[in-house]
C-alpha atoms as a PDB file:
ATOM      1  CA  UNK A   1      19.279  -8.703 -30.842  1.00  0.00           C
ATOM      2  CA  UNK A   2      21.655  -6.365 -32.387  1.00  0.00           C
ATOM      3  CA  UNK A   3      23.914  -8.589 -33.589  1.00  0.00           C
ATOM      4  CA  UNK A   4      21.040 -10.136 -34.941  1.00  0.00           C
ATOM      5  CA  UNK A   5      20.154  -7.166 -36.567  1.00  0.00           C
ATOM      6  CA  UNK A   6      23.462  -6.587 -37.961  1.00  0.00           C
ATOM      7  CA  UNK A   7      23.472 -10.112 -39.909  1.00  0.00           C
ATOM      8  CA  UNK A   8      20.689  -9.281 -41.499  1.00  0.00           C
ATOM      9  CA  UNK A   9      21.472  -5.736 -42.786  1.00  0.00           C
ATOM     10  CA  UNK A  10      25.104  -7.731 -43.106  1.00  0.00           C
ATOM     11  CA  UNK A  11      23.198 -10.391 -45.565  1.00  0.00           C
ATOM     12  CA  UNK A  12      20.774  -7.807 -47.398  1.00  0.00           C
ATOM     13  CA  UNK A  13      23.796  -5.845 -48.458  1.00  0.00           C
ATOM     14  CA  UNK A  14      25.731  -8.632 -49.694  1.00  0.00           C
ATOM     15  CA  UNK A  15      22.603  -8.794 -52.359  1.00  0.00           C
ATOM     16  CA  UNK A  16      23.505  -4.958 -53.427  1.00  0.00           C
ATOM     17  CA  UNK A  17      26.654  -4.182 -55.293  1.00  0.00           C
ATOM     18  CA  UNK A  18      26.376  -0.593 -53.041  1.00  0.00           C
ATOM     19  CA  UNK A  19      24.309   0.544 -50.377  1.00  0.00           C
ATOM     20  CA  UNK A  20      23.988   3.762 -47.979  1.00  0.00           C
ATOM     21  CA  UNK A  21      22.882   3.575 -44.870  1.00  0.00           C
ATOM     22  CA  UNK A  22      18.850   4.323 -45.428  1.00  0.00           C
ATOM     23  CA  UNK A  23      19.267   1.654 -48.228  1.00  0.00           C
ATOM     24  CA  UNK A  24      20.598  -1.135 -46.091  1.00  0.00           C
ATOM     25  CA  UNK A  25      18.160  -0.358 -43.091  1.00  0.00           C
ATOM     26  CA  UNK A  26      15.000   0.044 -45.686  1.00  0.00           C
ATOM     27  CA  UNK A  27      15.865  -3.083 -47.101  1.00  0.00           C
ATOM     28  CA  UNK A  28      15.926  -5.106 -44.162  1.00  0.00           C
ATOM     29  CA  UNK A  29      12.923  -3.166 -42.921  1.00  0.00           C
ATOM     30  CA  UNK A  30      14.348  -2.232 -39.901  1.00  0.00           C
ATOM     31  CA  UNK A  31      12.715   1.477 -38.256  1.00  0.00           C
ATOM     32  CA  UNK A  32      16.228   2.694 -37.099  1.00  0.00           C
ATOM     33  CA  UNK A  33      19.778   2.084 -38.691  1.00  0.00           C
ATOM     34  CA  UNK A  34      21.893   1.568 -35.520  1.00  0.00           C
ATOM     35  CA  UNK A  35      22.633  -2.325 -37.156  1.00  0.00           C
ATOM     36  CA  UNK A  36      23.882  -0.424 -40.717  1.00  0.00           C
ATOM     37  CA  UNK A  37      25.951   2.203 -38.959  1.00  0.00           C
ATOM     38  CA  UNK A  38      27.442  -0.384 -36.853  1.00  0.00           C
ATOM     39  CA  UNK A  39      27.970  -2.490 -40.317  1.00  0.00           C
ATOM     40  CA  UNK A  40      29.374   0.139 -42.116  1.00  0.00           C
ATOM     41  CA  UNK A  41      32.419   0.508 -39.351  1.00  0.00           C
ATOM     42  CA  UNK A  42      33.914  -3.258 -40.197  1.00  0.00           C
ATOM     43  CA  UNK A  43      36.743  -3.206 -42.176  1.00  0.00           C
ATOM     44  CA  UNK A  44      34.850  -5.646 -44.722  1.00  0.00           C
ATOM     45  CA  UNK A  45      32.737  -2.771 -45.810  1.00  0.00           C
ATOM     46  CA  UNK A  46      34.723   0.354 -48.194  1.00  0.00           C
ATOM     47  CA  UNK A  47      33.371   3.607 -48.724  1.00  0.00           C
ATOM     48  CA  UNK A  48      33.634   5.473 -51.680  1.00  0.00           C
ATOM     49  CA  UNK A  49      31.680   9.242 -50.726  1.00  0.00           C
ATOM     50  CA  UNK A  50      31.726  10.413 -54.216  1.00  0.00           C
ATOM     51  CA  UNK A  51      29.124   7.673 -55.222  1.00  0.00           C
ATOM     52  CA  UNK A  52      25.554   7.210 -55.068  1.00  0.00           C
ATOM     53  CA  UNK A  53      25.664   4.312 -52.849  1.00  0.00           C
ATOM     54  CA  UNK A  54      28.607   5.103 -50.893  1.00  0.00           C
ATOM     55  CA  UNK A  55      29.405   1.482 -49.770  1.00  0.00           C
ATOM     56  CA  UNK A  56      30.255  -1.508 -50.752  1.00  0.00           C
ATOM     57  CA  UNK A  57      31.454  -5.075 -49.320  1.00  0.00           C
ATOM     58  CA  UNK A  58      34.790  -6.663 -50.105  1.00  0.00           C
ATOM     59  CA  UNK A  59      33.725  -8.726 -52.911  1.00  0.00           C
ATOM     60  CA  UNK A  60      35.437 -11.714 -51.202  1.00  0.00           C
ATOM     61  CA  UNK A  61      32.724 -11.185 -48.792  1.00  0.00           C
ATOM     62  CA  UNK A  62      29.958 -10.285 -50.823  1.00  0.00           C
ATOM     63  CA  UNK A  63      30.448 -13.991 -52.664  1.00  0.00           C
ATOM     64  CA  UNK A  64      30.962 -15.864 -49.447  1.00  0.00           C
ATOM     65  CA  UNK A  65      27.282 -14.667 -48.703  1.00  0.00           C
ATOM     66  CA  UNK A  66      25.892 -14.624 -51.606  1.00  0.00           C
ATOM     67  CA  UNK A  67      26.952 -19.101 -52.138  1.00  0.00           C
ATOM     68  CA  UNK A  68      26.312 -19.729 -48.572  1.00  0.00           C
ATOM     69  CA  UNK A  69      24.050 -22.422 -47.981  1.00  0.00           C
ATOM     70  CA  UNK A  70      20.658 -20.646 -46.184  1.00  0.00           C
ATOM     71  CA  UNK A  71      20.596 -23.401 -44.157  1.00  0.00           C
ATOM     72  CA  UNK A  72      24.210 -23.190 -42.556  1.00  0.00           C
ATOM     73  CA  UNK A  73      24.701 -21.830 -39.112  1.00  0.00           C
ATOM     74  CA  UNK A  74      26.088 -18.339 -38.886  1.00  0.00           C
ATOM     75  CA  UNK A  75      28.430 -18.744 -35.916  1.00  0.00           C
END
């Protein structure tokens, strides 16, 4: 469950260019952000504290997600 939780905040972010924390778990409409905390701790994920959206994915990352098939298997 939470790492299925996690995927999904993981693949709702990849759609953002930024996120904080409230963001990623409103998004995903999720009622607590235990999957976007534990997100935010991967070393795929930067944090810049002086912006609005403190976060961001590698964009590496964020384009992986963003062509992946929706079909494909995550594991």
């Amino acid at each position: 469950m939470y790492a299925d939780n996690e995927r999904h905040v993981l693949r709702s972010a990849a759609l953002l260019d930024a996120f904080s924390v409230p963001l990623a778990t409103q998004v995903r409409a999720l009622t607590h952000d235990s999957a976007a905390l534990r997100l935010i701790e991967r070393p795929f994920v930067q944090e810049d504290p002086t912006g609005l959206w403190p976060f961001h994915l590698r964009q590496v990352v964020r384009s992986t997600l963003r062509n992946a098939d929706d079909h494909s298997d995550d594991r």
